[in-house]
PDB file of N, CA and C in Angstrom:
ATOM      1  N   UNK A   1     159.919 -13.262-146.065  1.00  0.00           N
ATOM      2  CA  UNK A   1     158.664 -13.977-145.978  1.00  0.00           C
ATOM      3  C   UNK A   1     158.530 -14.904-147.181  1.00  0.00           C
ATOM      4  N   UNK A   2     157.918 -16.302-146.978  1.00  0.00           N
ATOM      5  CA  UNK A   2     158.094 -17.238-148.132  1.00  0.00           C
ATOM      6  C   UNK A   2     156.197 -16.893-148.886  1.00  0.00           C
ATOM      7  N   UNK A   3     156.470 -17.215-150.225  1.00  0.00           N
ATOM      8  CA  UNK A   3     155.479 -16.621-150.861  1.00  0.00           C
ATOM      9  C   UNK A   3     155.144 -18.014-151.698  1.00  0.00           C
ATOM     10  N   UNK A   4     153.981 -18.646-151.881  1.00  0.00           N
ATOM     11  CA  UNK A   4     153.255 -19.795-152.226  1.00  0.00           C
ATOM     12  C   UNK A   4     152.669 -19.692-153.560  1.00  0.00           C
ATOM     13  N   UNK A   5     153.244 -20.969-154.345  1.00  0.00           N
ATOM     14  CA  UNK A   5     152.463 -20.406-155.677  1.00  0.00           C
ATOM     15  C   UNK A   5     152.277 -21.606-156.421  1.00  0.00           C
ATOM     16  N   UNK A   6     150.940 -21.772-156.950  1.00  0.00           N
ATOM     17  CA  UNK A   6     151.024 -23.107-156.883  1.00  0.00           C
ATOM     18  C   UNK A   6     150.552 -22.944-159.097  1.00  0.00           C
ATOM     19  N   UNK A   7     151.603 -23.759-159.550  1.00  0.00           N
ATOM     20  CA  UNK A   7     151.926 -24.282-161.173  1.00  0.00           C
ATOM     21  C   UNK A   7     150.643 -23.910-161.736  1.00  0.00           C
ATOM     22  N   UNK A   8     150.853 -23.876-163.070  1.00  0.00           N
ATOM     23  CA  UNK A   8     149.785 -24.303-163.986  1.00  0.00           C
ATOM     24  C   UNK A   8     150.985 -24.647-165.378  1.00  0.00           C
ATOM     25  N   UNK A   9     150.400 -25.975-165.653  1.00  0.00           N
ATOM     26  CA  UNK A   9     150.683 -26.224-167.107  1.00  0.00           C
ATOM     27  C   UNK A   9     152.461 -27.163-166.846  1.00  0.00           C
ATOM     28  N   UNK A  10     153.140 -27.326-165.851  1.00  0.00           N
ATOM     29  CA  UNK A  10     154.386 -27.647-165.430  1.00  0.00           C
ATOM     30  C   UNK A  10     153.659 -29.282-164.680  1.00  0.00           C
ATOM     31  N   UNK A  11     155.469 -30.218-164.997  1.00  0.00           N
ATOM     32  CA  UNK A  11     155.346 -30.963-163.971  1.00  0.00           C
ATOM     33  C   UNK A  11     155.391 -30.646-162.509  1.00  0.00           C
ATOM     34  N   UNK A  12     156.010 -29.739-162.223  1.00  0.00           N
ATOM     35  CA  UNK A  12     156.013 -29.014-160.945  1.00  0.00           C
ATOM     36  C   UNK A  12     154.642 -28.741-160.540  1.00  0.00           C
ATOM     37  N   UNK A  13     154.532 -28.846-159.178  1.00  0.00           N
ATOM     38  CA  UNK A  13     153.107 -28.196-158.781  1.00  0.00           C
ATOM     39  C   UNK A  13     152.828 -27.088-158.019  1.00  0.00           C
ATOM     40  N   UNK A  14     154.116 -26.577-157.043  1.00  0.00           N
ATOM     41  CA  UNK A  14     154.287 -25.645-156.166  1.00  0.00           C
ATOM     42  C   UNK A  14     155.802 -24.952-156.452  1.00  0.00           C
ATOM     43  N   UNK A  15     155.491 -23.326-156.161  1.00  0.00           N
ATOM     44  CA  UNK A  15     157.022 -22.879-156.190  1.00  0.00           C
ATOM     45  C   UNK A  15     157.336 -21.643-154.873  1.00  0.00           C
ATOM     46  N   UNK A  16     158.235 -22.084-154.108  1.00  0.00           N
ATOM     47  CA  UNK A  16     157.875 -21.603-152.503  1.00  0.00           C
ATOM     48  C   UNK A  16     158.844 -20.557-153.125  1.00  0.00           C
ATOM     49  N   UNK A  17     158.921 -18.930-152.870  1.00  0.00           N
ATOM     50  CA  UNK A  17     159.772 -18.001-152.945  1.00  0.00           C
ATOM     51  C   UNK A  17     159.996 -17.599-151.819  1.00  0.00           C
ATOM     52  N   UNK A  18     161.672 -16.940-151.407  1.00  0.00           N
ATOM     53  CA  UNK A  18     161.666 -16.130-150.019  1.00  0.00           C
ATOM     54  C   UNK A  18     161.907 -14.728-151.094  1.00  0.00           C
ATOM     55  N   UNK A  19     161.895 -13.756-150.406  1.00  0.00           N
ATOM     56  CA  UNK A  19     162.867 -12.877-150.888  1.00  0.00           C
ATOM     57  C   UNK A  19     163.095 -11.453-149.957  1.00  0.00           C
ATOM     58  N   UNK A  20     163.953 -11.375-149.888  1.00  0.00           N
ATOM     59  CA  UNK A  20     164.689 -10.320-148.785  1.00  0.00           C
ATOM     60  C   UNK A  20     164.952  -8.778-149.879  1.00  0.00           C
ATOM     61  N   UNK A  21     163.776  -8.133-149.710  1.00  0.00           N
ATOM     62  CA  UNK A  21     163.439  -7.012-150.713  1.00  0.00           C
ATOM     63  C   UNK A  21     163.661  -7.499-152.136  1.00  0.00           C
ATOM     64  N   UNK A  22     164.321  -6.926-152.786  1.00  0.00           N
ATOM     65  CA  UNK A  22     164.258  -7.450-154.271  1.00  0.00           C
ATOM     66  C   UNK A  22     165.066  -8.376-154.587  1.00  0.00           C
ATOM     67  N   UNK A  23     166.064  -8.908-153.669  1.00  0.00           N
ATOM     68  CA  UNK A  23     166.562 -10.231-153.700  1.00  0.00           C
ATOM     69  C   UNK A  23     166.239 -11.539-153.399  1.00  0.00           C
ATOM     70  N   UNK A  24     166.450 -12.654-154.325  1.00  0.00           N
ATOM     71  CA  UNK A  24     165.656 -14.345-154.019  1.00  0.00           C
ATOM     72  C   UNK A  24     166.500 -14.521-153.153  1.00  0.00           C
ATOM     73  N   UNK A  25     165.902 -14.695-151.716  1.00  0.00           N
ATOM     74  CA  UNK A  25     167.108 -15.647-150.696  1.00  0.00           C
ATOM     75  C   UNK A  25     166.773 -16.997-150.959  1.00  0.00           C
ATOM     76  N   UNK A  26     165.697 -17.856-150.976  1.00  0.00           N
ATOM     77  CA  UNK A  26     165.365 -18.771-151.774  1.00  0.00           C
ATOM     78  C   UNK A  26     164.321 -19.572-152.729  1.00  0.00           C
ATOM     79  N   UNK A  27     164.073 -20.444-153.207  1.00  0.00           N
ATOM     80  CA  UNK A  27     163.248 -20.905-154.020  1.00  0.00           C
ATOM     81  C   UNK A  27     163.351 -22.284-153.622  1.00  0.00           C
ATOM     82  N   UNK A  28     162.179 -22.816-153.965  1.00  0.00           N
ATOM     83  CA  UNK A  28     162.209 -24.145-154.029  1.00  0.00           C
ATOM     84  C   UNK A  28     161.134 -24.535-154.675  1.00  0.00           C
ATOM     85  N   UNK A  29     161.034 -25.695-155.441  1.00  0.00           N
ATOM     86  CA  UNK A  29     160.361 -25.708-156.516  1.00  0.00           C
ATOM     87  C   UNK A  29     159.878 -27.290-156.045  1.00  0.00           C
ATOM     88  N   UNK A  30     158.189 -27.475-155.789  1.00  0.00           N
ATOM     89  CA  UNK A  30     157.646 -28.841-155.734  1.00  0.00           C
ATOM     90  C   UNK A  30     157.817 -29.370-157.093  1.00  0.00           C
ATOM     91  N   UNK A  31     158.255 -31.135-157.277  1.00  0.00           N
ATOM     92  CA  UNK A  31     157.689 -31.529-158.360  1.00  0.00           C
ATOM     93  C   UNK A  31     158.552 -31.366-159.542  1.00  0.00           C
ATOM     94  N   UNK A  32     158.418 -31.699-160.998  1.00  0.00           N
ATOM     95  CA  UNK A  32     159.324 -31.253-161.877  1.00  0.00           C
ATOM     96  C   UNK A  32     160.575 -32.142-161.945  1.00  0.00           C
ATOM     97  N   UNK A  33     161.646 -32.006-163.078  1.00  0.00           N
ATOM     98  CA  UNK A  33     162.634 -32.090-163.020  1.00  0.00           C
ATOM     99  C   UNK A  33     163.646 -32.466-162.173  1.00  0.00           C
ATOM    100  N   UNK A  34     163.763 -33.226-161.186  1.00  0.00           N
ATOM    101  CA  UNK A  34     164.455 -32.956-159.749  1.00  0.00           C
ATOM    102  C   UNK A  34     165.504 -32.234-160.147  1.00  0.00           C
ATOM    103  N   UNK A  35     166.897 -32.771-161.010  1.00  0.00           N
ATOM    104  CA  UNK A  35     168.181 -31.843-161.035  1.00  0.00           C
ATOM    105  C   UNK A  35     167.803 -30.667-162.117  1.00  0.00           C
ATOM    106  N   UNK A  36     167.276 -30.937-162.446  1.00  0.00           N
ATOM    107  CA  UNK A  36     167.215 -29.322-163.503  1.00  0.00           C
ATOM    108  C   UNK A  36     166.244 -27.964-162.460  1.00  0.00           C
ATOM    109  N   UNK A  37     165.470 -28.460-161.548  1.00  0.00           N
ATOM    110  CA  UNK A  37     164.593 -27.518-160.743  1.00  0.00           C
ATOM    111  C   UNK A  37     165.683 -27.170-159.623  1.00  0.00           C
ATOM    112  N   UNK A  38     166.606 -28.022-159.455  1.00  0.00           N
ATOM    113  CA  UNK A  38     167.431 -28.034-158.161  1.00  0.00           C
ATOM    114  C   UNK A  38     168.580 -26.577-158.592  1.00  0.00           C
ATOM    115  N   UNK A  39     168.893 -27.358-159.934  1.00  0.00           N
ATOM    116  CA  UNK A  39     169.385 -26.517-160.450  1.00  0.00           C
ATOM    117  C   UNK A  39     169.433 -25.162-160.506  1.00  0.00           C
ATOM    118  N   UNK A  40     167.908 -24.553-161.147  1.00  0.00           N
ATOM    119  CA  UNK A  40     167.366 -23.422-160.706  1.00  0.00           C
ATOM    120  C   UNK A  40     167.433 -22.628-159.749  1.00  0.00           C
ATOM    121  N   UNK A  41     166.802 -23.472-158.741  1.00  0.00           N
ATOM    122  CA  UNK A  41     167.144 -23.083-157.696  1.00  0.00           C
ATOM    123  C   UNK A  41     168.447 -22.771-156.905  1.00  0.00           C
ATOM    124  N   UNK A  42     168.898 -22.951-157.138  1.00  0.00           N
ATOM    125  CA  UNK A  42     170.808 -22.979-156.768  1.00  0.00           C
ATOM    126  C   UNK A  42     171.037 -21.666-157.560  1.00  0.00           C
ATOM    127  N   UNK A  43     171.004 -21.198-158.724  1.00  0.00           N
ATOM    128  CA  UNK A  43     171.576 -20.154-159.850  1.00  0.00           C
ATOM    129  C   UNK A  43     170.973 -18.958-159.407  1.00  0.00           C
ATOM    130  N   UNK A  44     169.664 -18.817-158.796  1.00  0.00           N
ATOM    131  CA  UNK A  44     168.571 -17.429-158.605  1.00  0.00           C
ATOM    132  C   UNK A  44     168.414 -16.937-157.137  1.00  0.00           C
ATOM    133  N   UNK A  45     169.689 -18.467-156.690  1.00  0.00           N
ATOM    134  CA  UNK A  45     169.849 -17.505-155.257  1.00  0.00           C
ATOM    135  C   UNK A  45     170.900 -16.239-154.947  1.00  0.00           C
ATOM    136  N   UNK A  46     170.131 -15.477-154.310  1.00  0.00           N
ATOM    137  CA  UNK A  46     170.824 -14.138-153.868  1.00  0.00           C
ATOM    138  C   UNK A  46     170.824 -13.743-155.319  1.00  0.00           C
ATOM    139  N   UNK A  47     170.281 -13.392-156.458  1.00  0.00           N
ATOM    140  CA  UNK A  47     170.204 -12.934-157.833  1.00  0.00           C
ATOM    141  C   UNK A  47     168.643 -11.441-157.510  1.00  0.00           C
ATOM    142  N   UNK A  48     169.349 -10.389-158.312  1.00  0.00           N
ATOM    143  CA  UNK A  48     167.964  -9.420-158.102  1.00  0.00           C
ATOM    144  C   UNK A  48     166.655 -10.117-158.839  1.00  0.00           C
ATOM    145  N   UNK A  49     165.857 -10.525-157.936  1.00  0.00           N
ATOM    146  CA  UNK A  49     164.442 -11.132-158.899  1.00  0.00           C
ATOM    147  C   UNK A  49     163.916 -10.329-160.178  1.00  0.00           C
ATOM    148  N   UNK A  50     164.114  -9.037-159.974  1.00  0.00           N
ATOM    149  CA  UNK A  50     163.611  -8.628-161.491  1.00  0.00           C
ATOM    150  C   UNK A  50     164.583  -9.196-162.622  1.00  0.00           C
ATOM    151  N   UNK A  51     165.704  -9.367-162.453  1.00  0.00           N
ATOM    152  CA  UNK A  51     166.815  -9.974-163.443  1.00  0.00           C
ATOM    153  C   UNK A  51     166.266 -11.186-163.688  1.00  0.00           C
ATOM    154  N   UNK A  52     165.864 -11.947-162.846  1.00  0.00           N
ATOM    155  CA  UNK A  52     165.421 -13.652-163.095  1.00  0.00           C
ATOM    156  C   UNK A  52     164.342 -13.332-163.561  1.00  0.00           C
ATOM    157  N   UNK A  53     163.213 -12.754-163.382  1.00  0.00           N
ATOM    158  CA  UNK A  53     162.079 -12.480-164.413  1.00  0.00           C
ATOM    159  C   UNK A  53     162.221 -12.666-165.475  1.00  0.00           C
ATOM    160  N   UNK A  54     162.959 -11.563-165.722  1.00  0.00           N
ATOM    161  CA  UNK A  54     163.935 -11.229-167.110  1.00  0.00           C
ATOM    162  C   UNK A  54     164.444 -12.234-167.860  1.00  0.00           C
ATOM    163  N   UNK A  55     164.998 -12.929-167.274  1.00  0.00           N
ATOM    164  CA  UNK A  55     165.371 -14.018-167.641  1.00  0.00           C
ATOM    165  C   UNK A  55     164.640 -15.375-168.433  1.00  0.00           C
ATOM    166  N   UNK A  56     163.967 -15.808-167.063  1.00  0.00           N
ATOM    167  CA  UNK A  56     162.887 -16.876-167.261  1.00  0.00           C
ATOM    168  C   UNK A  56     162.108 -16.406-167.812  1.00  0.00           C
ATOM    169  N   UNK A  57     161.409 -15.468-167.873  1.00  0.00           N
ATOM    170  CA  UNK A  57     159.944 -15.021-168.187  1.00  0.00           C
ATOM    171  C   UNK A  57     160.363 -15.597-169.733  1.00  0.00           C
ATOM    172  N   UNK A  58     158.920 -16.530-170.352  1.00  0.00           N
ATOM    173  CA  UNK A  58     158.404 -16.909-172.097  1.00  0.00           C
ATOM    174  C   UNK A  58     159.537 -18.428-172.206  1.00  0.00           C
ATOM    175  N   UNK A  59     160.291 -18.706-171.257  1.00  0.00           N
ATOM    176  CA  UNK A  59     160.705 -20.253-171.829  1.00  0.00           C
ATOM    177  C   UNK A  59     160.102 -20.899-171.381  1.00  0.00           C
ATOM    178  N   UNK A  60     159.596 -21.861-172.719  1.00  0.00           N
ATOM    179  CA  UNK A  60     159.103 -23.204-172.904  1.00  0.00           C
ATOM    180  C   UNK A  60     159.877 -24.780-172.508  1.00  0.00           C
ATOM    181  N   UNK A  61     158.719 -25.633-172.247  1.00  0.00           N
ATOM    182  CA  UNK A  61     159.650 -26.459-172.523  1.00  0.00           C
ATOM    183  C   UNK A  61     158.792 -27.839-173.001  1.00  0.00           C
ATOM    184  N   UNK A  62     159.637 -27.708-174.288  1.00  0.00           N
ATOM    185  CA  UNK A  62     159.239 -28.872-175.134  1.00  0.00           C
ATOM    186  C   UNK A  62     157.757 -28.111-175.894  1.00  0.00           C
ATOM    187  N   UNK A  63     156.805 -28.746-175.873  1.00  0.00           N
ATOM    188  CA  UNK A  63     155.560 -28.176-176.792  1.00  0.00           C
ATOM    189  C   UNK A  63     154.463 -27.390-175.982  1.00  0.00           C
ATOM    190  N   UNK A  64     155.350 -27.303-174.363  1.00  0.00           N
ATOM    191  CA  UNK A  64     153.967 -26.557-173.601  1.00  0.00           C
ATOM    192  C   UNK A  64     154.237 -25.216-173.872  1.00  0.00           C
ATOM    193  N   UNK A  65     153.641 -24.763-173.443  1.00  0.00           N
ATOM    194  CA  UNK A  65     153.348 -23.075-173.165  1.00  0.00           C
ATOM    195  C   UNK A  65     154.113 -22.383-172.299  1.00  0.00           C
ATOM    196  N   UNK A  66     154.676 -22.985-171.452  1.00  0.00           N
ATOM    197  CA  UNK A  66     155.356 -22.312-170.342  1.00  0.00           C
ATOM    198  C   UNK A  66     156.442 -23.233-169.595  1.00  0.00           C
ATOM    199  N   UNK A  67     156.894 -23.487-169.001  1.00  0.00           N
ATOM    200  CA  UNK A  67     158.098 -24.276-168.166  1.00  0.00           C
ATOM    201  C   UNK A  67     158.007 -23.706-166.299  1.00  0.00           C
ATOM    202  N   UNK A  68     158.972 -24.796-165.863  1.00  0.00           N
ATOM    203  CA  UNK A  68     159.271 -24.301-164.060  1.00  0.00           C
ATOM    204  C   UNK A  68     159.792 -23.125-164.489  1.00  0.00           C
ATOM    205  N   UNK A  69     160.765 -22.523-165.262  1.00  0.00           N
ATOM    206  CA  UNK A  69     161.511 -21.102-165.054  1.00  0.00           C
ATOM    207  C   UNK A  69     160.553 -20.670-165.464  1.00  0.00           C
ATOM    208  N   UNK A  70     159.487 -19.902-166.904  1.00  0.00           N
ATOM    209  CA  UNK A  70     158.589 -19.408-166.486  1.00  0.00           C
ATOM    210  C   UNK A  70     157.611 -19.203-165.516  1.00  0.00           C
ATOM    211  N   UNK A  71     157.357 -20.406-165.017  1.00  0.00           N
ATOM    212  CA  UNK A  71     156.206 -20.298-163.527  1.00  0.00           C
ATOM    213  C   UNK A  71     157.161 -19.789-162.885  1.00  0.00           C
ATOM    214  N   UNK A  72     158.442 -19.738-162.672  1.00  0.00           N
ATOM    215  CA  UNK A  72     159.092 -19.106-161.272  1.00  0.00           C
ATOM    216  C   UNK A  72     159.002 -17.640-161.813  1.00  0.00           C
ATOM    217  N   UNK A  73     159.487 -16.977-163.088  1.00  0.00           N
ATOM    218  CA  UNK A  73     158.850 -15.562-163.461  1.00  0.00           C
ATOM    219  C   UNK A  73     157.299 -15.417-162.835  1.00  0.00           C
ATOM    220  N   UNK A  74     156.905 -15.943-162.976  1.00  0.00           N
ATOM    221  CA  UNK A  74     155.277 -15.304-162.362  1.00  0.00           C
ATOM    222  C   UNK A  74     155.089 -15.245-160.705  1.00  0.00           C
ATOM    223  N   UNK A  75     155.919 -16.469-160.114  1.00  0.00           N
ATOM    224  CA  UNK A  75     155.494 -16.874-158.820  1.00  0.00           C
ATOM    225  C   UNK A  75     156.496 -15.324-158.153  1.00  0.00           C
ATOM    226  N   UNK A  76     157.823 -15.089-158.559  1.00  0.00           N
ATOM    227  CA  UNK A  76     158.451 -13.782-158.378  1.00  0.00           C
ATOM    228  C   UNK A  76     157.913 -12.517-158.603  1.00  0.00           C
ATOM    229  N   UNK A  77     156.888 -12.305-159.666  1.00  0.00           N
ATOM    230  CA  UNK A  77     156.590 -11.170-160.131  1.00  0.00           C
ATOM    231  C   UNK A  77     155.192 -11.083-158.927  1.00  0.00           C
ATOM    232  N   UNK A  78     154.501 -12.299-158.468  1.00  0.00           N
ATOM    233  CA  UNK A  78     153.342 -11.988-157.575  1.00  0.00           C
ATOM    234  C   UNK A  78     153.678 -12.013-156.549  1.00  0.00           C
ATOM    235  N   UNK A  79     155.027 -12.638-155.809  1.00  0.00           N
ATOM    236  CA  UNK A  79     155.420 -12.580-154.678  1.00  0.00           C
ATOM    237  C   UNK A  79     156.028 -10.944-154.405  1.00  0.00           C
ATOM    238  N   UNK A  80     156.628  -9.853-155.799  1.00  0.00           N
ATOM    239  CA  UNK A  80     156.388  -8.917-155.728  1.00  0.00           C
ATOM    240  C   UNK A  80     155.629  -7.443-155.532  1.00  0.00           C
ATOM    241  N   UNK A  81     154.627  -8.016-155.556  1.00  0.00           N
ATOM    242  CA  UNK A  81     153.095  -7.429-155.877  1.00  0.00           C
ATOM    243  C   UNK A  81     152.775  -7.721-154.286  1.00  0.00           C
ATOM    244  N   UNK A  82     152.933  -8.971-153.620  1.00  0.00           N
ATOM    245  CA  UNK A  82     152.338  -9.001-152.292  1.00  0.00           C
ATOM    246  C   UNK A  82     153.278  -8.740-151.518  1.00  0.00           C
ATOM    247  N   UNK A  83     154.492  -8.260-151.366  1.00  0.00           N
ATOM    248  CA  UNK A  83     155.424  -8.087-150.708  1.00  0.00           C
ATOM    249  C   UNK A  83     155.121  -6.049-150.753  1.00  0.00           C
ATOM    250  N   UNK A  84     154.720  -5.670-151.812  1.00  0.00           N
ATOM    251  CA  UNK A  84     154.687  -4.036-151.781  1.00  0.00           C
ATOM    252  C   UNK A  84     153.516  -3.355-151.106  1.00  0.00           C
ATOM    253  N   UNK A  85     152.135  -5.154-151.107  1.00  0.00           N
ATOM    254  CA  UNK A  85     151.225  -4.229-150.096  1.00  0.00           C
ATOM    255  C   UNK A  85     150.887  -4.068-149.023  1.00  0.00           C
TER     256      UNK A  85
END
């Protein structure tokens, strides 16, 4: 089931998650970076999402607060949360 999550603080504005139990089947990321989001997206497929949490979760980019790989830590961690209820 694809899970909707829409940015704060990113050029990106939306980050669509699938995930097939605790695995990302895919991502796609509105907005942002085109090859560096594409990018992303390409590396976290079929990857256990708690690992990419792990991962992304607290990088910045440049002087903001957060980045697309952090928002994709959050958009994973709530697409987790609604997938368990």
């Amino acid at each position: 089931m694809a899970y909707k999550y829409k940015t704060r603080g990113t050029c990106s504005s939306e980050i669509i998650v699938d995930l097939d139990g605790d695995t990302v089947k895919s991502v796609k990321i509105i907005g942002g970076c085109n090859g560096n989001t594409k990018g992303i997206c390409s590396l976290v497929e079929g990857m256990n999402a708690d690992e990419v949490i792990k991962r992304c979760k607290g990088i910045k980019c440049g002087f903001k607060p957060t980045s697309c790989p952090d928002q994709l830590s959050i958009a994973l961690s709530q697409a987790k949360k609604q997938q368990q209820q």
